[in-house]
N, C-alpha and C. Protein backbone atom coordinates (compact mmCIF):
# COMPACT_ATOMS: atom_id res chain seq x y z
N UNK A 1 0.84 -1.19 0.00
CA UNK A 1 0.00 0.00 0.00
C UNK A 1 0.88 1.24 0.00
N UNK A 2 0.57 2.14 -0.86
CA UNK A 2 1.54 3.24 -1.32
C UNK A 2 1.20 3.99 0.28
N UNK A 3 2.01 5.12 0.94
CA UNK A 3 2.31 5.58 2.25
C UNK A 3 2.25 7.21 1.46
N UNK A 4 1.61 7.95 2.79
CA UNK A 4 1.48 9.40 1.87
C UNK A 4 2.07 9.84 3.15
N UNK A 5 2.93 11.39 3.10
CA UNK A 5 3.13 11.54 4.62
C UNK A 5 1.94 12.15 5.20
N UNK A 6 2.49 12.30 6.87
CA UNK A 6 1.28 12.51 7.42
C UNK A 6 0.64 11.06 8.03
N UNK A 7 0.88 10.00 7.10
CA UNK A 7 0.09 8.63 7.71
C UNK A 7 0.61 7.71 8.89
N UNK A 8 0.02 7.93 9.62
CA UNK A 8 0.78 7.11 10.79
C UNK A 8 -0.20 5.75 11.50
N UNK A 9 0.65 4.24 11.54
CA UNK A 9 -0.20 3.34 12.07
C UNK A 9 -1.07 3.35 13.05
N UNK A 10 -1.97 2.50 13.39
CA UNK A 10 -2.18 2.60 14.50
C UNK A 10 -1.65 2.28 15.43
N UNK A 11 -1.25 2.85 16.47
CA UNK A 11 -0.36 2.08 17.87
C UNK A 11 1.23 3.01 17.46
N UNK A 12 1.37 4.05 16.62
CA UNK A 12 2.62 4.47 16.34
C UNK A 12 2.48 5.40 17.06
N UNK A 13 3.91 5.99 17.99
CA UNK A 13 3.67 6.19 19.47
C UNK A 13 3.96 8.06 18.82
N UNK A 14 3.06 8.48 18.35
CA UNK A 14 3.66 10.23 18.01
C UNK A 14 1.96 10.72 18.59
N UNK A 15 0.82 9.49 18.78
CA UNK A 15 -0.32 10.02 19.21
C UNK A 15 -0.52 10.66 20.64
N UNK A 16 -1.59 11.64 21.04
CA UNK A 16 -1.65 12.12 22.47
C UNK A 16 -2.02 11.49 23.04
N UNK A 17 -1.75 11.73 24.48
CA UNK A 17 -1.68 10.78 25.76
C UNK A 17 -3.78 10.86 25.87
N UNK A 18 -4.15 9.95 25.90
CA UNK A 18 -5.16 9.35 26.11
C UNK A 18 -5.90 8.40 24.66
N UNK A 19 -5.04 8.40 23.53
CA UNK A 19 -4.84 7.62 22.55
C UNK A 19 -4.92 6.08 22.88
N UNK A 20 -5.27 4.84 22.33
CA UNK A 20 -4.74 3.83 22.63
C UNK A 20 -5.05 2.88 21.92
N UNK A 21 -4.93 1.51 21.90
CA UNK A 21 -5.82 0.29 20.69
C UNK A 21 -5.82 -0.96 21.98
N UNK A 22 -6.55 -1.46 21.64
CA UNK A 22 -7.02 -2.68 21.95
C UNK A 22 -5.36 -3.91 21.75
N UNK A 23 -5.50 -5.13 22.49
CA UNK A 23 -4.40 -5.73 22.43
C UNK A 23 -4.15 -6.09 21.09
N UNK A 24 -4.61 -6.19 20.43
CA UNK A 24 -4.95 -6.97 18.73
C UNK A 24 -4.09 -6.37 18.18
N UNK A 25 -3.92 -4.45 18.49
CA UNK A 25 -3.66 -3.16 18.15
C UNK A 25 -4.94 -2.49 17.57
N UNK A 26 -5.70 -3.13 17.25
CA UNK A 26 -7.06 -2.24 16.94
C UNK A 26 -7.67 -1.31 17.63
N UNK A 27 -7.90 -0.05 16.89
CA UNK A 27 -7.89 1.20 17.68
C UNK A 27 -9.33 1.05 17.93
N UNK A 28 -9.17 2.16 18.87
CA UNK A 28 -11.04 1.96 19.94
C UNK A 28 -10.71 3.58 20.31
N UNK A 29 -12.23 4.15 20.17
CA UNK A 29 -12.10 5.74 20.91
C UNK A 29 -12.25 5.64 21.95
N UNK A 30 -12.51 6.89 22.83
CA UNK A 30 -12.04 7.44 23.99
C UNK A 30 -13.60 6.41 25.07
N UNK A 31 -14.60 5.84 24.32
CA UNK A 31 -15.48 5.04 25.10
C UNK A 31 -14.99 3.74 25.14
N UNK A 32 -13.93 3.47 24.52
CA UNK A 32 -13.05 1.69 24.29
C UNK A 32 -13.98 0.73 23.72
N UNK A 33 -14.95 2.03 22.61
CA UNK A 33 -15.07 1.02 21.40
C UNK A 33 -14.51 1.00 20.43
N UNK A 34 -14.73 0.03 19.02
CA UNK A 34 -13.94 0.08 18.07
C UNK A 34 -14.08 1.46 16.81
N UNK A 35 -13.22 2.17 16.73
CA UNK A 35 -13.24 3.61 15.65
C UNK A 35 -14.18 3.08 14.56
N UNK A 36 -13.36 1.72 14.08
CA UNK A 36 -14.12 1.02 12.78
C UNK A 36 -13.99 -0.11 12.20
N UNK A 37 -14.35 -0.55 11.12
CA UNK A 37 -14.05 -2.41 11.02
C UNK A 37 -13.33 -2.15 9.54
N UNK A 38 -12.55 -3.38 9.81
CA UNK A 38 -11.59 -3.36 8.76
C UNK A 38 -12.22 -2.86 7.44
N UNK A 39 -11.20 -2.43 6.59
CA UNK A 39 -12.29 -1.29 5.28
C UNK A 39 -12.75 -2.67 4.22
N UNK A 40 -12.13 -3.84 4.32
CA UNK A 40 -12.61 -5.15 3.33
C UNK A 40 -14.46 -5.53 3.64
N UNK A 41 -14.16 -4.78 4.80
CA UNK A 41 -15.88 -5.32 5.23
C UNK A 41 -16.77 -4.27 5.58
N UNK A 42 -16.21 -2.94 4.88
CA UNK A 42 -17.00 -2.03 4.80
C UNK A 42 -18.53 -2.40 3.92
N UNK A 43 -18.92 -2.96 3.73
CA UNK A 43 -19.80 -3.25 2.12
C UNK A 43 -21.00 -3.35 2.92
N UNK A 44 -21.87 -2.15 2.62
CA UNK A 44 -23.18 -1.66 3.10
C UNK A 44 -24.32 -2.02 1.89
N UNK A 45 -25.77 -2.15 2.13
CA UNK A 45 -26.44 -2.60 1.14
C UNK A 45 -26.85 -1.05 0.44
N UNK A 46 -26.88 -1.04 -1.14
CA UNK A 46 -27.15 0.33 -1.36
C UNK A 46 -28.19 1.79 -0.56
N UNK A 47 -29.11 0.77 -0.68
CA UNK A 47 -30.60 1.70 0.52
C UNK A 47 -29.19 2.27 1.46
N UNK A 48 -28.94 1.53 2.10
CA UNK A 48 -28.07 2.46 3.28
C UNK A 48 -27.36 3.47 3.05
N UNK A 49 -26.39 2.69 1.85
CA UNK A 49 -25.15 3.97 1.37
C UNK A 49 -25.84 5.44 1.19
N UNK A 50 -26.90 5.09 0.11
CA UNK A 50 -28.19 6.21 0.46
C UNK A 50 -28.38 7.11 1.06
N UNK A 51 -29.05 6.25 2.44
CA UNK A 51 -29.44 7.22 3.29
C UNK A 51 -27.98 7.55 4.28
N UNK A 52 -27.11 7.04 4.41
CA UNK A 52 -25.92 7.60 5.00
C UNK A 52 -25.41 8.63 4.04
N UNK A 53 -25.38 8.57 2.94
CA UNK A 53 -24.98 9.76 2.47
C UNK A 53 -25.68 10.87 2.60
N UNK A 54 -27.27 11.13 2.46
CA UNK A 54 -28.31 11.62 2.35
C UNK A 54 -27.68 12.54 4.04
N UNK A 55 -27.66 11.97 5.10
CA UNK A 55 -27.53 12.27 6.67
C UNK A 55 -26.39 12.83 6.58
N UNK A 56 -25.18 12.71 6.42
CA UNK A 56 -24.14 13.45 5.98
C UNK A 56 -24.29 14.85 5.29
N UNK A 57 -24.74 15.17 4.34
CA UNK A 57 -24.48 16.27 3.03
C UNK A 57 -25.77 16.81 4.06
N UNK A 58 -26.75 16.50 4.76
CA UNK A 58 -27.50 17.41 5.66
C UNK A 58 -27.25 18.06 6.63
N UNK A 59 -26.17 17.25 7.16
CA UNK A 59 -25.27 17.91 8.30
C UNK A 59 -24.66 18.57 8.04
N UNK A 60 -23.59 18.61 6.62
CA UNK A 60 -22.74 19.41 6.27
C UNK A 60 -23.18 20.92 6.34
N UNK A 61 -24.24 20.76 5.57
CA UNK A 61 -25.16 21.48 4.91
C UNK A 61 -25.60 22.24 6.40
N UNK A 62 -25.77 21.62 6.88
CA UNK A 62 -27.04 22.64 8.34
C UNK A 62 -25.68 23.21 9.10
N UNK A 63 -24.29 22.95 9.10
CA UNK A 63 -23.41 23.53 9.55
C UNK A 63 -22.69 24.48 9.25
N UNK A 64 -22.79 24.64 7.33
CA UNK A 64 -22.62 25.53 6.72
C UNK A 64 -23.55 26.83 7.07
N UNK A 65 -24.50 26.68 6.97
CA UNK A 65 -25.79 27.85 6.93
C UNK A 65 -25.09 28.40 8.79
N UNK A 66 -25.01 27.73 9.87
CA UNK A 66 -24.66 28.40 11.32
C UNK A 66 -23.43 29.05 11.13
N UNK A 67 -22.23 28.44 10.08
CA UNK A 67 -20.92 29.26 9.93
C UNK A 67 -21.27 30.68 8.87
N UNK A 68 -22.23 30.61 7.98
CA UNK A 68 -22.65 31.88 7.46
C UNK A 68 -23.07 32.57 8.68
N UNK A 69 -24.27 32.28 9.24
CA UNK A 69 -24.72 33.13 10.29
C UNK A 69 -24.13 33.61 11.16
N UNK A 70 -22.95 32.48 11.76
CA UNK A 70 -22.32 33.22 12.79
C UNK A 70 -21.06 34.29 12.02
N UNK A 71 -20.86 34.18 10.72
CA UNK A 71 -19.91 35.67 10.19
C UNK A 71 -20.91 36.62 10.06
N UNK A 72 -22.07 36.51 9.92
CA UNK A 72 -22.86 38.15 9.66
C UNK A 72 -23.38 38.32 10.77
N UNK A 73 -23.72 37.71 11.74
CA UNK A 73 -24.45 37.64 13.26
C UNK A 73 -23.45 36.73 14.13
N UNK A 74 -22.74 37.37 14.59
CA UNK A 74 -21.74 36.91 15.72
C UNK A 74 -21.98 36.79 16.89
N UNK A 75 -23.71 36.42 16.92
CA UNK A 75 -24.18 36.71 18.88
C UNK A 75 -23.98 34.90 19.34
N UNK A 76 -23.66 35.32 20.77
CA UNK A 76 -23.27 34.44 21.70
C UNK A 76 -24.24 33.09 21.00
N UNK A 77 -25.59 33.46 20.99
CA UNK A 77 -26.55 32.43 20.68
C UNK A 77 -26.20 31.47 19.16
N UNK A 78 -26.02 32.60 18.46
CA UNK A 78 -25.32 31.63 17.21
C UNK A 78 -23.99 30.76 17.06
N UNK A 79 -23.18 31.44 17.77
CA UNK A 79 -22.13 30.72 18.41
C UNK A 79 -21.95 29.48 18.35
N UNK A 80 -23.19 29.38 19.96
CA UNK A 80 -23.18 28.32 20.67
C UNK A 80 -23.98 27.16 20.11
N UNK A 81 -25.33 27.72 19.00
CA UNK A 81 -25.80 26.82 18.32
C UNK A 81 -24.50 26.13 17.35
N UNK A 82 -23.74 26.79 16.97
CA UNK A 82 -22.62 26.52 15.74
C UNK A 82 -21.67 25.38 16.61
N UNK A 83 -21.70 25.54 17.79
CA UNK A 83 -20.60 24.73 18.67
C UNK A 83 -21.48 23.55 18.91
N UNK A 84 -22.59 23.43 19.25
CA UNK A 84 -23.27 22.08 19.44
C UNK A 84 -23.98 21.75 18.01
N UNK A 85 -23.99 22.25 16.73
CA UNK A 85 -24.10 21.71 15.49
C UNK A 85 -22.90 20.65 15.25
N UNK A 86 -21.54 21.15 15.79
CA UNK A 86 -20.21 20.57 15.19
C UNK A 86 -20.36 19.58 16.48
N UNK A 87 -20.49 19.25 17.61
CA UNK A 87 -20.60 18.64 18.37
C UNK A 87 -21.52 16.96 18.27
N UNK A 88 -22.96 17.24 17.74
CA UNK A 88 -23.59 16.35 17.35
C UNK A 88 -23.58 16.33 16.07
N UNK A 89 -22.80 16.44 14.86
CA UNK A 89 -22.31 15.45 13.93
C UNK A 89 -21.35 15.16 14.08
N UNK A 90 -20.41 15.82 14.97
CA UNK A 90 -19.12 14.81 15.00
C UNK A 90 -19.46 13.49 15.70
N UNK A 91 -20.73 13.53 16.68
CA UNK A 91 -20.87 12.38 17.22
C UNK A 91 -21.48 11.17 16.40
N UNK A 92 -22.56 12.16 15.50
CA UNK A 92 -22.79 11.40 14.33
C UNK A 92 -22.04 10.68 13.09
N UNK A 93 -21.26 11.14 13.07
CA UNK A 93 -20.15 10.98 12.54
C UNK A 93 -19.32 9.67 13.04
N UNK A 94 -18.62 9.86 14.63
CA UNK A 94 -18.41 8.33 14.62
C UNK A 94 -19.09 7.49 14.91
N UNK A 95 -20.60 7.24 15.15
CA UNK A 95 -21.40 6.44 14.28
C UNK A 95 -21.27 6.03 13.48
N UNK A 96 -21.21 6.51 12.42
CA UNK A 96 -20.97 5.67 11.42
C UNK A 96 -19.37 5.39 11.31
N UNK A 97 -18.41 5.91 11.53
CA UNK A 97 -17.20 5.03 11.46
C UNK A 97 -17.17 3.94 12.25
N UNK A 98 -17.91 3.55 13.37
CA UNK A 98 -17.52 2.74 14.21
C UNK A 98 -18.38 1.32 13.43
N UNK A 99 -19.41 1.68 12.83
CA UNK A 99 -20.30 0.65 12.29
C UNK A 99 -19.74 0.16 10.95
N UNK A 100 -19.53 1.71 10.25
CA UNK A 100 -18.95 1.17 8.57
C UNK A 100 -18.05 1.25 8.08
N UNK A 101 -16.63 2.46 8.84
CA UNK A 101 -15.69 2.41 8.40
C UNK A 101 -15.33 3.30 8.06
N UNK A 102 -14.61 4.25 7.44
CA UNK A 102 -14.98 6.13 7.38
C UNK A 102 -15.76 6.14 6.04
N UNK A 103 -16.35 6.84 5.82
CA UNK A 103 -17.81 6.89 4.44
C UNK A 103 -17.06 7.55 3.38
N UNK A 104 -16.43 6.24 2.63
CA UNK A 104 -15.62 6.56 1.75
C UNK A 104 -16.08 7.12 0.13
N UNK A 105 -15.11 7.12 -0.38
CA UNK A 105 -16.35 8.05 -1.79
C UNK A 105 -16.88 6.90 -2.38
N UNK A 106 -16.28 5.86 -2.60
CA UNK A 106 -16.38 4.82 -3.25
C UNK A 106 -18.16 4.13 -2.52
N UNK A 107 -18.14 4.61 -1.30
CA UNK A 107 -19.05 3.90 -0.34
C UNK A 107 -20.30 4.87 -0.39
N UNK A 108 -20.10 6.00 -0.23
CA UNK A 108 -21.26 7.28 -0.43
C UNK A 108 -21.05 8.03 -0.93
N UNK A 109 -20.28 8.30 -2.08
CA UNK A 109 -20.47 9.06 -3.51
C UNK A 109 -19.20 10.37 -2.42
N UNK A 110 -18.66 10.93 -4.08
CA UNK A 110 -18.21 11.88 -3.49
C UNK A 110 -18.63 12.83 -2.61
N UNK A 111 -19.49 13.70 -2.94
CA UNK A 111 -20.18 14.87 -2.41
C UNK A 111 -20.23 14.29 -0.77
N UNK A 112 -20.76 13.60 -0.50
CA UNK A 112 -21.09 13.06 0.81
C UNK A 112 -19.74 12.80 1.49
N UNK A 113 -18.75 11.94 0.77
CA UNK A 113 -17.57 11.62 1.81
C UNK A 113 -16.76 13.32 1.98
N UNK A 114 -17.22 14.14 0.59
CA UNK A 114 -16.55 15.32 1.45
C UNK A 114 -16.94 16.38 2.71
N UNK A 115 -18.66 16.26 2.62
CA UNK A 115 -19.21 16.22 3.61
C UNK A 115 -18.90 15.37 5.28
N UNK A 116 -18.32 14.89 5.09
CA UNK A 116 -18.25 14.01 6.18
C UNK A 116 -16.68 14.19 6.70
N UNK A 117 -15.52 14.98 5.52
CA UNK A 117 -14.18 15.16 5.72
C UNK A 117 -14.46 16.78 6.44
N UNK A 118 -15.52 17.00 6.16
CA UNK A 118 -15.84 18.79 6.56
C UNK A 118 -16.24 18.50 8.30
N UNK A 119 -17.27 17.75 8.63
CA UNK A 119 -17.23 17.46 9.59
C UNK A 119 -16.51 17.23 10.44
N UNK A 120 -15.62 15.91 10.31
CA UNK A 120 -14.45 15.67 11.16
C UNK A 120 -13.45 16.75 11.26
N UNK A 121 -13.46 17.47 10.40
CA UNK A 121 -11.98 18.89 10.39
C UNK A 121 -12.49 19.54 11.53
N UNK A 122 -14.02 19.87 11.64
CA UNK A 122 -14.46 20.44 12.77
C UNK A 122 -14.88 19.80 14.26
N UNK A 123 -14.51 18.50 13.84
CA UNK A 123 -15.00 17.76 15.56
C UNK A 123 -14.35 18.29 16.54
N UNK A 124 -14.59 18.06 17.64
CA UNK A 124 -13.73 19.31 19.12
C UNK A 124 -12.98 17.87 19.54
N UNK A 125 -12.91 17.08 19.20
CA UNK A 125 -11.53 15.32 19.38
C UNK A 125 -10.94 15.18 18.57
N UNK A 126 -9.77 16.05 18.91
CA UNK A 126 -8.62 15.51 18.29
C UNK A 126 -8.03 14.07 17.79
N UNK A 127 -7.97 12.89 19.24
CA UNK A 127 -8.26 11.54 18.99
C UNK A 127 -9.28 11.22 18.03
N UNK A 128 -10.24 11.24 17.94
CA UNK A 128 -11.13 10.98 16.94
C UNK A 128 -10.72 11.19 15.42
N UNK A 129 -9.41 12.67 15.16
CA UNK A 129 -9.62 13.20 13.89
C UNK A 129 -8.23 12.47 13.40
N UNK A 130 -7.30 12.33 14.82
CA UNK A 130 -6.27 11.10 14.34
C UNK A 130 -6.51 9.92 13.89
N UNK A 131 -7.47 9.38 14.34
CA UNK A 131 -7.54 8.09 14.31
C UNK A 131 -8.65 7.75 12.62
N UNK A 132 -9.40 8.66 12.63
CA UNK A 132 -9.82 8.71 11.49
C UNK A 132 -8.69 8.87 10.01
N UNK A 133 -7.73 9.64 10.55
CA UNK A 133 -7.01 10.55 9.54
C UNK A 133 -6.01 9.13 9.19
N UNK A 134 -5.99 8.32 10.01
CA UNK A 134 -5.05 7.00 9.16
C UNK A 134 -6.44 5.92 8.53
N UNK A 135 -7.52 6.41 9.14
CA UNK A 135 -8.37 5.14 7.89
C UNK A 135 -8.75 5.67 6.03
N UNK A 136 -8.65 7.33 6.41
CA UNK A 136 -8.24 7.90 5.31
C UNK A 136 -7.06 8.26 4.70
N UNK A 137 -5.93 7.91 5.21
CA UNK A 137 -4.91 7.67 4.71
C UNK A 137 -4.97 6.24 3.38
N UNK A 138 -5.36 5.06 4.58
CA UNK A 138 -5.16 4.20 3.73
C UNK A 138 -6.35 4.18 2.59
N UNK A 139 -7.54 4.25 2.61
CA UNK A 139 -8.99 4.69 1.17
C UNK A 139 -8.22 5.40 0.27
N UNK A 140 -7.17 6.30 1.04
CA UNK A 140 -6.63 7.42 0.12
C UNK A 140 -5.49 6.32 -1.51
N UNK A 141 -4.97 5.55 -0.22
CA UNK A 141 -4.02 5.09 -0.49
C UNK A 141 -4.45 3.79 -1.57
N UNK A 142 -5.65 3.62 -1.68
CA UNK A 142 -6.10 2.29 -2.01
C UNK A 142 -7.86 2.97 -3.13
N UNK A 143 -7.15 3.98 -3.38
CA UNK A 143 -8.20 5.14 -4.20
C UNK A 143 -9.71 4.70 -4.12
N UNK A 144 -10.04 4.75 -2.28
CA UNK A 144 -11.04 5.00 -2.21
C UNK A 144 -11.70 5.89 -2.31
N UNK A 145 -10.41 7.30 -1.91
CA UNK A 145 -10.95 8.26 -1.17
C UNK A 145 -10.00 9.38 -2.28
N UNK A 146 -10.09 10.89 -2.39
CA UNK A 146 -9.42 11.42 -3.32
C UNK A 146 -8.59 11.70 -2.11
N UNK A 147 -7.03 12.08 -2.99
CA UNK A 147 -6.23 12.73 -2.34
C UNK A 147 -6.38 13.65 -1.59
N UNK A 148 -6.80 14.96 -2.08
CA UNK A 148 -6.73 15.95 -1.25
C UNK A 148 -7.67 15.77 0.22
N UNK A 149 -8.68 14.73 0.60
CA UNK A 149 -8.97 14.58 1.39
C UNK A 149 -7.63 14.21 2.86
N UNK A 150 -7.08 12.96 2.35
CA UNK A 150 -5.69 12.87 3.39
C UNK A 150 -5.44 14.11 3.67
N UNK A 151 -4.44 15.22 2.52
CA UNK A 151 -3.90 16.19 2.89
C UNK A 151 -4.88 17.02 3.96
N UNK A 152 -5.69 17.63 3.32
CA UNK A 152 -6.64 18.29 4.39
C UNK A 152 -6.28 17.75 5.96
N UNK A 153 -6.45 16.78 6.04
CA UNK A 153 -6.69 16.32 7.70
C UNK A 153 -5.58 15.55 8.47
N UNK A 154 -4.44 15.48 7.22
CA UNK A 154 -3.20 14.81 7.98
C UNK A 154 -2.68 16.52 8.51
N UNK A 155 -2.39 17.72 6.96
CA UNK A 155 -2.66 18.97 7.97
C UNK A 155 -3.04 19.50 9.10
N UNK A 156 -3.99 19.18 9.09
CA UNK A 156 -5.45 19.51 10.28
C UNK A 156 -4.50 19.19 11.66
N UNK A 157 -4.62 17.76 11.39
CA UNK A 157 -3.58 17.34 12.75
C UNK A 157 -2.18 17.79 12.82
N UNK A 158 -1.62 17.62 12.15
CA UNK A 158 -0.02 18.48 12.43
C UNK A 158 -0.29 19.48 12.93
N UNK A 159 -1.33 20.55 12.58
CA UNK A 159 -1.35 21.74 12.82
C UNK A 159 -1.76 22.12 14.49
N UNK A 160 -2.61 21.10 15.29
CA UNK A 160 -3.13 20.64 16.06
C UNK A 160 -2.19 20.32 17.26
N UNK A 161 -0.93 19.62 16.68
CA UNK A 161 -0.11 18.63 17.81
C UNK A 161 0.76 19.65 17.71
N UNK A 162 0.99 20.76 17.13
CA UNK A 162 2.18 21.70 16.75
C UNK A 162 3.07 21.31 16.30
N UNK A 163 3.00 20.57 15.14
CA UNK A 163 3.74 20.20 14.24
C UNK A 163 3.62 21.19 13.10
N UNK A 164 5.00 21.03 11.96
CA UNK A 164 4.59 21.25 10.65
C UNK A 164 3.61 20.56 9.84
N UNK A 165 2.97 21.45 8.87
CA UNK A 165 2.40 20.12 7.93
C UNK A 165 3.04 20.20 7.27
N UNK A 166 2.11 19.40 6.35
CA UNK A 166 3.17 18.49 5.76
C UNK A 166 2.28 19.00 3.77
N UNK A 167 1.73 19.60 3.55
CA UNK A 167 1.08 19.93 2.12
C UNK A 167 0.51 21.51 2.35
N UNK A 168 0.09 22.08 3.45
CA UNK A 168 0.41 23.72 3.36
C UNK A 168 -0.99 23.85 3.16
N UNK A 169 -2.35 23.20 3.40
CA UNK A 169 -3.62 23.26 3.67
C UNK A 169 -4.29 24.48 4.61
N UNK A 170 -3.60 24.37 5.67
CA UNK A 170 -3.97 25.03 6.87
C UNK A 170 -3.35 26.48 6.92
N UNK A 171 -3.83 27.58 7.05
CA UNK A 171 -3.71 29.16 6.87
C UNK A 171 -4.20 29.54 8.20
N UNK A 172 -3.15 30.10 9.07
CA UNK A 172 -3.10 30.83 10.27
C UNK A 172 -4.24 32.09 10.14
N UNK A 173 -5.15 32.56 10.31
CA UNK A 173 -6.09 32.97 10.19
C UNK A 173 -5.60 34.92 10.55
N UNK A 174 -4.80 34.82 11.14
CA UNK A 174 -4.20 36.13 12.11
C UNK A 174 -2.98 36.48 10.82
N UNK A 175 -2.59 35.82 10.43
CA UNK A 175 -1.26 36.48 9.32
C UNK A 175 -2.06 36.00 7.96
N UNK A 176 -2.82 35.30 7.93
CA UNK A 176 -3.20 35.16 6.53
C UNK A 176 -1.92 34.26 5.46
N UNK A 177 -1.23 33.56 6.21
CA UNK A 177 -0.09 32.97 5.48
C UNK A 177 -0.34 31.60 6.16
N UNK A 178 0.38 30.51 5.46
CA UNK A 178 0.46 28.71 6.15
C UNK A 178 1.20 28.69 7.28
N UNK A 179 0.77 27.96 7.86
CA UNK A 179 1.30 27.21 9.09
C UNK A 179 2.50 26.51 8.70
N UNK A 180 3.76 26.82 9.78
CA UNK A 180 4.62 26.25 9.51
C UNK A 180 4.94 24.78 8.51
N UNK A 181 5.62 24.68 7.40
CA UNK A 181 5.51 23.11 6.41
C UNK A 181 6.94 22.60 6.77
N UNK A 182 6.67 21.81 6.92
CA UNK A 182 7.86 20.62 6.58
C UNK A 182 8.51 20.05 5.39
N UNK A 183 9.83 20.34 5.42
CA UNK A 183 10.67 20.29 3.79
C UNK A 183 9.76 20.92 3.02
N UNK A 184 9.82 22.61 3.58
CA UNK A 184 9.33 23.61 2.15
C UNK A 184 9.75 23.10 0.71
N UNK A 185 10.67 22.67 0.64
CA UNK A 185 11.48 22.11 -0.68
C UNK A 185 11.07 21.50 -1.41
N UNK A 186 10.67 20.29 -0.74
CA UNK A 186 9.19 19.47 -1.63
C UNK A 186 8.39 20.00 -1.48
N UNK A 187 7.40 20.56 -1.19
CA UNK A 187 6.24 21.08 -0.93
C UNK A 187 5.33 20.97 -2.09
N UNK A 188 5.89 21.06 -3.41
CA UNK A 188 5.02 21.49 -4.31
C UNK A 188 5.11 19.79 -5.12
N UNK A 189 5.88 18.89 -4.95
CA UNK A 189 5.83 17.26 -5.62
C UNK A 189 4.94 16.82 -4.95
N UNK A 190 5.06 17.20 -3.25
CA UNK A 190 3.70 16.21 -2.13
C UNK A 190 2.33 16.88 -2.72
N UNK A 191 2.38 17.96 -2.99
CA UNK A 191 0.89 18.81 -3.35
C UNK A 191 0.60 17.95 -4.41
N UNK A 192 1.25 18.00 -5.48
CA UNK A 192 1.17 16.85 -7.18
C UNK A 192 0.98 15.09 -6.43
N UNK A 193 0.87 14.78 -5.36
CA UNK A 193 1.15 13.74 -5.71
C UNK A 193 -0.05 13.02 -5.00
N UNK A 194 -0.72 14.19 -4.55
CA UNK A 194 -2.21 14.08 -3.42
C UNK A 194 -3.08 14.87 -4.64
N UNK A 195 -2.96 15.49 -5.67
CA UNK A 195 -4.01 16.22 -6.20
C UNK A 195 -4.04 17.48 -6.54
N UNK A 196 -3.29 18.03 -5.66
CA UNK A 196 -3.16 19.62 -5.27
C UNK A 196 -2.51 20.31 -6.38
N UNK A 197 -3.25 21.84 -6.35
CA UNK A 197 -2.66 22.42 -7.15
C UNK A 197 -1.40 23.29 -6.39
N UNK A 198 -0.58 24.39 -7.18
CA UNK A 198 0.42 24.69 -6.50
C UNK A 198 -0.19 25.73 -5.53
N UNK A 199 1.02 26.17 -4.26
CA UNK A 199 0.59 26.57 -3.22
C UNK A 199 0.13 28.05 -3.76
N UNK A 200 0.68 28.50 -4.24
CA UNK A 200 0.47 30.60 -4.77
C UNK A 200 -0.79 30.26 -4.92
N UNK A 201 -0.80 29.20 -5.89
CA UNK A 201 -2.52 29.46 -6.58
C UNK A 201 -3.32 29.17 -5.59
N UNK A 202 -3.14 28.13 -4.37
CA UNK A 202 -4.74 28.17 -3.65
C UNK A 202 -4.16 29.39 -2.74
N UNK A 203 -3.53 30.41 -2.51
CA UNK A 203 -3.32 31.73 -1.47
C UNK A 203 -3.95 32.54 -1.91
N UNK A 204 -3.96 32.48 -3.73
CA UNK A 204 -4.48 33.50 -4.52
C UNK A 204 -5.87 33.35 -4.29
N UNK A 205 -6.60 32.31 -4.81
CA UNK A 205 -8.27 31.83 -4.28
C UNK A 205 -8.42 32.17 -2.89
N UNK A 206 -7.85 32.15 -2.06
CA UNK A 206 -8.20 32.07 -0.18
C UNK A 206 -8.50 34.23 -0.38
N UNK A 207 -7.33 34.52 -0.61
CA UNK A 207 -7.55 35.86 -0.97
C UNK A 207 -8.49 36.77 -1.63
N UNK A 208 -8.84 35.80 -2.46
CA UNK A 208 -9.94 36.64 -3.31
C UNK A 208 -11.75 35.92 -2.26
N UNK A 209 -11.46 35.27 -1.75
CA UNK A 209 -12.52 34.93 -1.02
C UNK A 209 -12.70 35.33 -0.14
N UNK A 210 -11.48 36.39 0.76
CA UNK A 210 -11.52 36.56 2.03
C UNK A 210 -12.17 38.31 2.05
């Protein structure tokens, strides 16, 4: 299985202290159940893929509309609705990883698994977004899942543990520039080799959007 950086096993000791797996090494979240079942036995009957996708792209969707609201209406109340929107789909969320496996594109159509990569970027568990971020490593790796999904959230976490990343995703919000990268040098072969276009050009888009 091709290795992207950013991917780390389970049980590889760079995770935070309340991290852990089962003796097998099979990882289990912070309730010491299982994250998810091996991805060979992901295989859901269509009706489901369906409506799991359907529940996803609604969530996305109803979380989008509270992050509009809370930039034009910044009151406490919208906020806090916006903080328990991201709260109960992230929980929704590992629901379904723990049952099916992370909701790969291959499994619920694109639109939906990116829905569901939007989610997890925003869950308030870190553990959760690690442990996810190696089952999308490997979908990635085994073109379940598109590239730029890994990058996004192997980022996410570097950026998180105070690390560099590692593809230049993540934009410090206060300078308007990336978060420290790792081997600037490559920077632009790892971007080509996940999907990405070069870095100027997505600064230029972030800019004209901001």
């Amino acid at each position: 299985m091709k290795r992207f950086p950013g991917h780390l096993a389970a049980g590889t000791p760079t995770e935070p202290d309340g991290a852990r797996s089962e003796p097998d090494g099979s990882p289990v979240g912070p309730d010491g159940s299982p994250v998810g079942p091996d991805p060979a036995s992901a295989r859901i009957l269509p009706a489901l893929a369906v409506a799991l996708a359907r529940e996803l792209s609604r969530r996305a969707d109803e979380e989008r509309h509270l992050m509009r609201q809370a930039r034009t209406n910044p009151t406490p109340q919208v906020r806090c609705g916006l903080v328990e929107c991201r709260r109960t789909n992230a929980d929704a969320l590992a629901t379904i990883v723990r049952r099916h496996g992370w909701p790969t594109a291959d499994l619920v159509g694109a639109p939906a698994s990116t829905a569901a990569l939007m989610i997890l970027l925003h869950a308030p568990d870190l553990d959760f977004q690690l442990r996810c971020r190696d089952l999308i490593a490997q979908a990635t790796a085994d073109g379940r899942c598109p590239g730029p999904h890994h990058a996004y959230i192997a980022d996410h976490c570097a950026v998180e543990l105070g690390q560099p990343q590692f593809y230049g995703t993540r934009v410090d919000p206060a300078t308007f520039r990336p978060y420290p990268i790792r081997r600037p040098e490559t920077l632009e072969e790892r971007r080509r080799d996940v999907g990405l276009g070069p870095l100027d050009e997505q600064m230029r888009t972030l800019r004209r959007g901001a």
